[in-house]
C-alpha atoms as a PDB file:
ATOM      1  CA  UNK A   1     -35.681 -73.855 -82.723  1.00  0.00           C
ATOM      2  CA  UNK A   2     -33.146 -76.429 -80.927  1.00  0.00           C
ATOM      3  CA  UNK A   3     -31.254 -76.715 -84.009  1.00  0.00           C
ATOM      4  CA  UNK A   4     -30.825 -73.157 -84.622  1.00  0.00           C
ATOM      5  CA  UNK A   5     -30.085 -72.129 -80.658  1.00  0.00           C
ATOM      6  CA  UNK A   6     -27.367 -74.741 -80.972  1.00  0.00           C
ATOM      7  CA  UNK A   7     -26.018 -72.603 -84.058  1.00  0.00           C
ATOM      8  CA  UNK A   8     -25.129 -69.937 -81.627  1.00  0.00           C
ATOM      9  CA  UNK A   9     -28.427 -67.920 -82.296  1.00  0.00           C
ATOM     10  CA  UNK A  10     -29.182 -66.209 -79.069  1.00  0.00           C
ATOM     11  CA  UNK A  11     -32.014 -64.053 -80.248  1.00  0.00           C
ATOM     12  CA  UNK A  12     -35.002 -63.833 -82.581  1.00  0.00           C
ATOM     13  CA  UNK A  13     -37.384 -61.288 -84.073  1.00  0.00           C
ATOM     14  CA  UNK A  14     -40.709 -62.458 -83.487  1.00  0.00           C
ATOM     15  CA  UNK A  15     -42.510 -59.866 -85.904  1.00  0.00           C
ATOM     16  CA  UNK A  16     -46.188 -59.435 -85.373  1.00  0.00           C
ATOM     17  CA  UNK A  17     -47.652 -62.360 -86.627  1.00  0.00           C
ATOM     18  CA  UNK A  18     -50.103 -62.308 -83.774  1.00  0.00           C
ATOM     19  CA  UNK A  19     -53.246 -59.921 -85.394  1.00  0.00           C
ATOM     20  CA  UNK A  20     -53.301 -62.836 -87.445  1.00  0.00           C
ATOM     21  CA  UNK A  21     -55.416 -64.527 -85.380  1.00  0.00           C
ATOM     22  CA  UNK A  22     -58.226 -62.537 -85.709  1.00  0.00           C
ATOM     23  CA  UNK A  23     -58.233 -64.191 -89.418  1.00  0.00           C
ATOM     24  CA  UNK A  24     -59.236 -67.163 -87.501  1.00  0.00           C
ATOM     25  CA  UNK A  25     -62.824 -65.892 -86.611  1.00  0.00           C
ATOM     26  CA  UNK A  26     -62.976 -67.061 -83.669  1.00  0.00           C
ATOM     27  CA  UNK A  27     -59.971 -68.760 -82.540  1.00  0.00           C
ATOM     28  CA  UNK A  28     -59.837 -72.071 -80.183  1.00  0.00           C
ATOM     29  CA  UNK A  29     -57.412 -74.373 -78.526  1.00  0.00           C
ATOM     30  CA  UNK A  30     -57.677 -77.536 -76.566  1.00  0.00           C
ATOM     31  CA  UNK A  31     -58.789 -76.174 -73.906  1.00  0.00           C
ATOM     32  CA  UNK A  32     -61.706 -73.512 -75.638  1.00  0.00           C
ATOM     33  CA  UNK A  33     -61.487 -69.885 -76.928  1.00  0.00           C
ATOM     34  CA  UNK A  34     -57.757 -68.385 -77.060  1.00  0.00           C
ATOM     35  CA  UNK A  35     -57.717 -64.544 -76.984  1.00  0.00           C
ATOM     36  CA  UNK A  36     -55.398 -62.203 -78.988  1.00  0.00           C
ATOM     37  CA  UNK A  37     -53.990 -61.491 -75.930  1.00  0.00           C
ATOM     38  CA  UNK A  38     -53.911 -65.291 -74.711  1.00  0.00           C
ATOM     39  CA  UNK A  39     -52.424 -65.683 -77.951  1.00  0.00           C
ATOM     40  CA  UNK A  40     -49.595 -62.800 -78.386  1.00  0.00           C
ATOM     41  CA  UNK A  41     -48.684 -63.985 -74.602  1.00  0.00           C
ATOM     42  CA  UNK A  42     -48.433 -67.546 -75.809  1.00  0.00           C
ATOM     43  CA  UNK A  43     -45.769 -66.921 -79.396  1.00  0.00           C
ATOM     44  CA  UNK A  44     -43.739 -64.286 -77.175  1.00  0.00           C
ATOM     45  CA  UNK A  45     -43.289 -65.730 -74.571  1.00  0.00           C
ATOM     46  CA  UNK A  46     -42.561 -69.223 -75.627  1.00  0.00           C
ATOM     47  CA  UNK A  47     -39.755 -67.615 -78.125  1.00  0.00           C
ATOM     48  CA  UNK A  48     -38.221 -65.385 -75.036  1.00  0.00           C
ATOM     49  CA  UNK A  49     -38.647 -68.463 -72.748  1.00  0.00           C
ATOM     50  CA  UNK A  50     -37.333 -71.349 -74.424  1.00  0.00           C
ATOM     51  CA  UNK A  51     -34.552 -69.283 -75.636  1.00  0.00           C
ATOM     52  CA  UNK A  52     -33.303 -68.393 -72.633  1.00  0.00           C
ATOM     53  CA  UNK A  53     -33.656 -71.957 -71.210  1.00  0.00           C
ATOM     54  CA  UNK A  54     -31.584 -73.082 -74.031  1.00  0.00           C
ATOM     55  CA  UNK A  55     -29.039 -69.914 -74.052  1.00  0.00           C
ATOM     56  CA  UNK A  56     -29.297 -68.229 -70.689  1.00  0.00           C
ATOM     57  CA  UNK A  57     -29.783 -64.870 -69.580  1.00  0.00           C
ATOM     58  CA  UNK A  58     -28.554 -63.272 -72.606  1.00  0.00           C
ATOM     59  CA  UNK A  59     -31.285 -64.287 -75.464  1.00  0.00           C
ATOM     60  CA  UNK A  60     -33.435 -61.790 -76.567  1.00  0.00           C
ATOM     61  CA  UNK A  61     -36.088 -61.239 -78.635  1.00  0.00           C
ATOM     62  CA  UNK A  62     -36.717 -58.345 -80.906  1.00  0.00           C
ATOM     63  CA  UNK A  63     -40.538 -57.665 -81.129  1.00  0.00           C
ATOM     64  CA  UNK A  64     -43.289 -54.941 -81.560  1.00  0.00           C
ATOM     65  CA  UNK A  65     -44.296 -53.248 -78.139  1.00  0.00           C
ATOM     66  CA  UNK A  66     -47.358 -51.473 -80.081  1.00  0.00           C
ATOM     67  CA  UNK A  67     -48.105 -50.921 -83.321  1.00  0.00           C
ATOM     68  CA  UNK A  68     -51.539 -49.503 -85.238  1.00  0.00           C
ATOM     69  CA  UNK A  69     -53.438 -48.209 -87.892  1.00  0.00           C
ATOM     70  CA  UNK A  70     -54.539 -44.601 -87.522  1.00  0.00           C
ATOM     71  CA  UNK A  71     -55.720 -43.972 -84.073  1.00  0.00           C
ATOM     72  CA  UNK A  72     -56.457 -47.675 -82.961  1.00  0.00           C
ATOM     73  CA  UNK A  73     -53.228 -49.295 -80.924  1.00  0.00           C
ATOM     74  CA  UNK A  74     -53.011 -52.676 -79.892  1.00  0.00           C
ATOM     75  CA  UNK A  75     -50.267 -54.544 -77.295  1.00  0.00           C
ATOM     76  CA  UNK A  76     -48.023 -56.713 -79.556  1.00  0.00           C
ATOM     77  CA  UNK A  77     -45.579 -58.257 -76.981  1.00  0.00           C
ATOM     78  CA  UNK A  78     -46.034 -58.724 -73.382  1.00  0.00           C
ATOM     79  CA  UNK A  79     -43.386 -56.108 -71.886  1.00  0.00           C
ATOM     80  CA  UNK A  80     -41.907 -58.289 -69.831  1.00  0.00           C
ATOM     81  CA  UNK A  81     -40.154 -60.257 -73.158  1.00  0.00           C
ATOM     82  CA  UNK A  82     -39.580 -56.442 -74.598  1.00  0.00           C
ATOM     83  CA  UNK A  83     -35.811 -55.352 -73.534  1.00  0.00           C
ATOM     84  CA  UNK A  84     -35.313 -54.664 -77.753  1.00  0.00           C
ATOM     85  CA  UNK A  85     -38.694 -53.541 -79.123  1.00  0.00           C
ATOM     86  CA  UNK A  86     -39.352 -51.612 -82.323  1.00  0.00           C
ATOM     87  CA  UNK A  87     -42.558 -49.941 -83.533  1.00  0.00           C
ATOM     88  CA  UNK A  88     -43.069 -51.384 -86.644  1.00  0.00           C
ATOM     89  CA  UNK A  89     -42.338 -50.540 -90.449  1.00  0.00           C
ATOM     90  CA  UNK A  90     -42.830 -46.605 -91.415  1.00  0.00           C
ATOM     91  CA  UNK A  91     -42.887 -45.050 -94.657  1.00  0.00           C
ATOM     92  CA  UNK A  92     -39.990 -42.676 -95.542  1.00  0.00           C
ATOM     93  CA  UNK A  93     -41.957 -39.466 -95.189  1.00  0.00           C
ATOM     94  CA  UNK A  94     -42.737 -37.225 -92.534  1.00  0.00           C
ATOM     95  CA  UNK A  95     -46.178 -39.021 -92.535  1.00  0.00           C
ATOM     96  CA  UNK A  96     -43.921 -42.421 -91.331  1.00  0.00           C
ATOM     97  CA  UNK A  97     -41.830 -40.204 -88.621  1.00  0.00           C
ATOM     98  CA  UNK A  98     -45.659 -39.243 -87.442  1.00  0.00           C
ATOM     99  CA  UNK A  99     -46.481 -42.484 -87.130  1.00  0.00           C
ATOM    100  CA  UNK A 100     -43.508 -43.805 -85.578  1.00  0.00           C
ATOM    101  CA  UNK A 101     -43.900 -41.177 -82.749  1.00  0.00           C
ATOM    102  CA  UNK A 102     -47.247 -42.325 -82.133  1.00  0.00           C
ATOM    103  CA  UNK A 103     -46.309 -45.685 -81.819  1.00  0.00           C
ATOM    104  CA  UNK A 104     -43.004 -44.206 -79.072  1.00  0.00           C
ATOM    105  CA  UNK A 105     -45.901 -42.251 -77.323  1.00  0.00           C
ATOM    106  CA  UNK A 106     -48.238 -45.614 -77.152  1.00  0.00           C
ATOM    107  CA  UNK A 107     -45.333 -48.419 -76.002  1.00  0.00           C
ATOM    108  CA  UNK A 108     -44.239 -45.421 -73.713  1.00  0.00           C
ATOM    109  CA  UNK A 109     -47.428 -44.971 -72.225  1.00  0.00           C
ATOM    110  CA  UNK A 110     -48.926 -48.750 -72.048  1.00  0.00           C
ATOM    111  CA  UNK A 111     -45.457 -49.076 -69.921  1.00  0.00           C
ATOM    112  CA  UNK A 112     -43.029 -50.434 -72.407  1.00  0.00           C
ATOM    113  CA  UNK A 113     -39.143 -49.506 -71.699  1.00  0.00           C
ATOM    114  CA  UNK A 114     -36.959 -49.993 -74.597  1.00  0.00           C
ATOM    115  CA  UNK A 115     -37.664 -49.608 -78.062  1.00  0.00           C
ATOM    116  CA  UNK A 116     -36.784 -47.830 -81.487  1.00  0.00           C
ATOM    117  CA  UNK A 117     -37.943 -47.449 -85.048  1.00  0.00           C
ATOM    118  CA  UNK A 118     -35.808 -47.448 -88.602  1.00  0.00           C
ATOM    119  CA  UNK A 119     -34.340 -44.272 -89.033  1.00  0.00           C
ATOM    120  CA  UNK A 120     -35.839 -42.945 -91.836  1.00  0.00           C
ATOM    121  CA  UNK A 121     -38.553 -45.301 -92.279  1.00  0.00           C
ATOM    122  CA  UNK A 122     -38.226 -49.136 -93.774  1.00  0.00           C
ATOM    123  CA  UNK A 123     -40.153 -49.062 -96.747  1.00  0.00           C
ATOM    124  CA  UNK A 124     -38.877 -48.381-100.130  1.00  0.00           C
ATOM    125  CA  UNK A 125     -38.635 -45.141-101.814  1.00  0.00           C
ATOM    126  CA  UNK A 126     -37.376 -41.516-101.140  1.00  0.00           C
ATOM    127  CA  UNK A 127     -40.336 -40.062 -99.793  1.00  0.00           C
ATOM    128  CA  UNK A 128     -40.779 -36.184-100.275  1.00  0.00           C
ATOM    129  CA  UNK A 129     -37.156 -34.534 -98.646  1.00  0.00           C
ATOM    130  CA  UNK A 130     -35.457 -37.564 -99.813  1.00  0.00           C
ATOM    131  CA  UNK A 131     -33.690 -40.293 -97.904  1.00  0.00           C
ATOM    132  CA  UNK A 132     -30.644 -38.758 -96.673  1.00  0.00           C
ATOM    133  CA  UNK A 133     -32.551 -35.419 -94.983  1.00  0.00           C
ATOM    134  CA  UNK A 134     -34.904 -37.739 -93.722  1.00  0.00           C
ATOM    135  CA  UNK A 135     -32.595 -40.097 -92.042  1.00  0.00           C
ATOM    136  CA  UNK A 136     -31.115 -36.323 -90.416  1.00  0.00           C
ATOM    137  CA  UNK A 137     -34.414 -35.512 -89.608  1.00  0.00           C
ATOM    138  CA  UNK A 138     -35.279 -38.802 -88.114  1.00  0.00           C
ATOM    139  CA  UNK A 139     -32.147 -38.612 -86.197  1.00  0.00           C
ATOM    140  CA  UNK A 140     -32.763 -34.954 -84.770  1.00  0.00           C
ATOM    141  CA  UNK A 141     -36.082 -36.444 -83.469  1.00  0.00           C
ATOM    142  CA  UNK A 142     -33.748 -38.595 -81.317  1.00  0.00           C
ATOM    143  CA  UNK A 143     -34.428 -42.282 -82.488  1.00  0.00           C
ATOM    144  CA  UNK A 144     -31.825 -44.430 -82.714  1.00  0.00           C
END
């Protein structure tokens, strides 16, 4: 990271690796069990912490405040690193804008402050209106 901070990087996105360590069955340390949360804690914070040692007050990170699969959220970052959070990758079809407000409606309820989605989704393709009148539609929604 050292050699990249003295680059001039003053930011990251740190993008959800963290569910990943449920892959690990049960996941330990040196010092025992780690928890997801133990864990998401852990990568976020050390990328928002050492960054701003290194750069100051200005470093960011970009990171997930929630994100989920149908109706089953989880806590991605801890909100104090969030000041730029997004709400993950959406298809571009009114099913992604769905999900995307779900995910606004979760990080805004579990406390989060600041955070956005891709205007008419991330993935590929046109979806069903098409990428331009989704982008409009997206954008009427408010999300920037």
């Amino acid at each position: 990271m050292d050699k990249v901070l003295a680059l001039g990087i003053d930011g990251w996105k740190c993008d959800g690796t963290d569910p990943f360590i449920f892959k690990l069955g049960i996941p330990r340390g040196h010092k025992g069990i780690i928890t997801h949360r133990e864990y998401a804690n852990s990568y976020y914070g050390d990328f928002f912490d050492h960054t701003r040692s290194v750069v100051g007050d200005s470093a960011l990170i970009m990171s997930r405040p929630v994100d989920g699969i149908d109706f089953v959220f989880l806590d991605f970052s801890p909100q104090r690193v969030v000041f730029s959070g997004w709400v993950g990758d959406e298809d571009p079809t009114f099913e992604g804008l769905e999900n995307a407000l779900k995910r606004y409606l979760q990080s805004a309820w579990a406390g989060y402050t600041n955070f956005g989605s891709d205007i008419g989704g991330y993935r590929t393709g046109n979806g069903t209106l098409g990428r331009s009148k989704l982008r409009t539609v997206y954008s009427d929604v408010g999300f920037s």
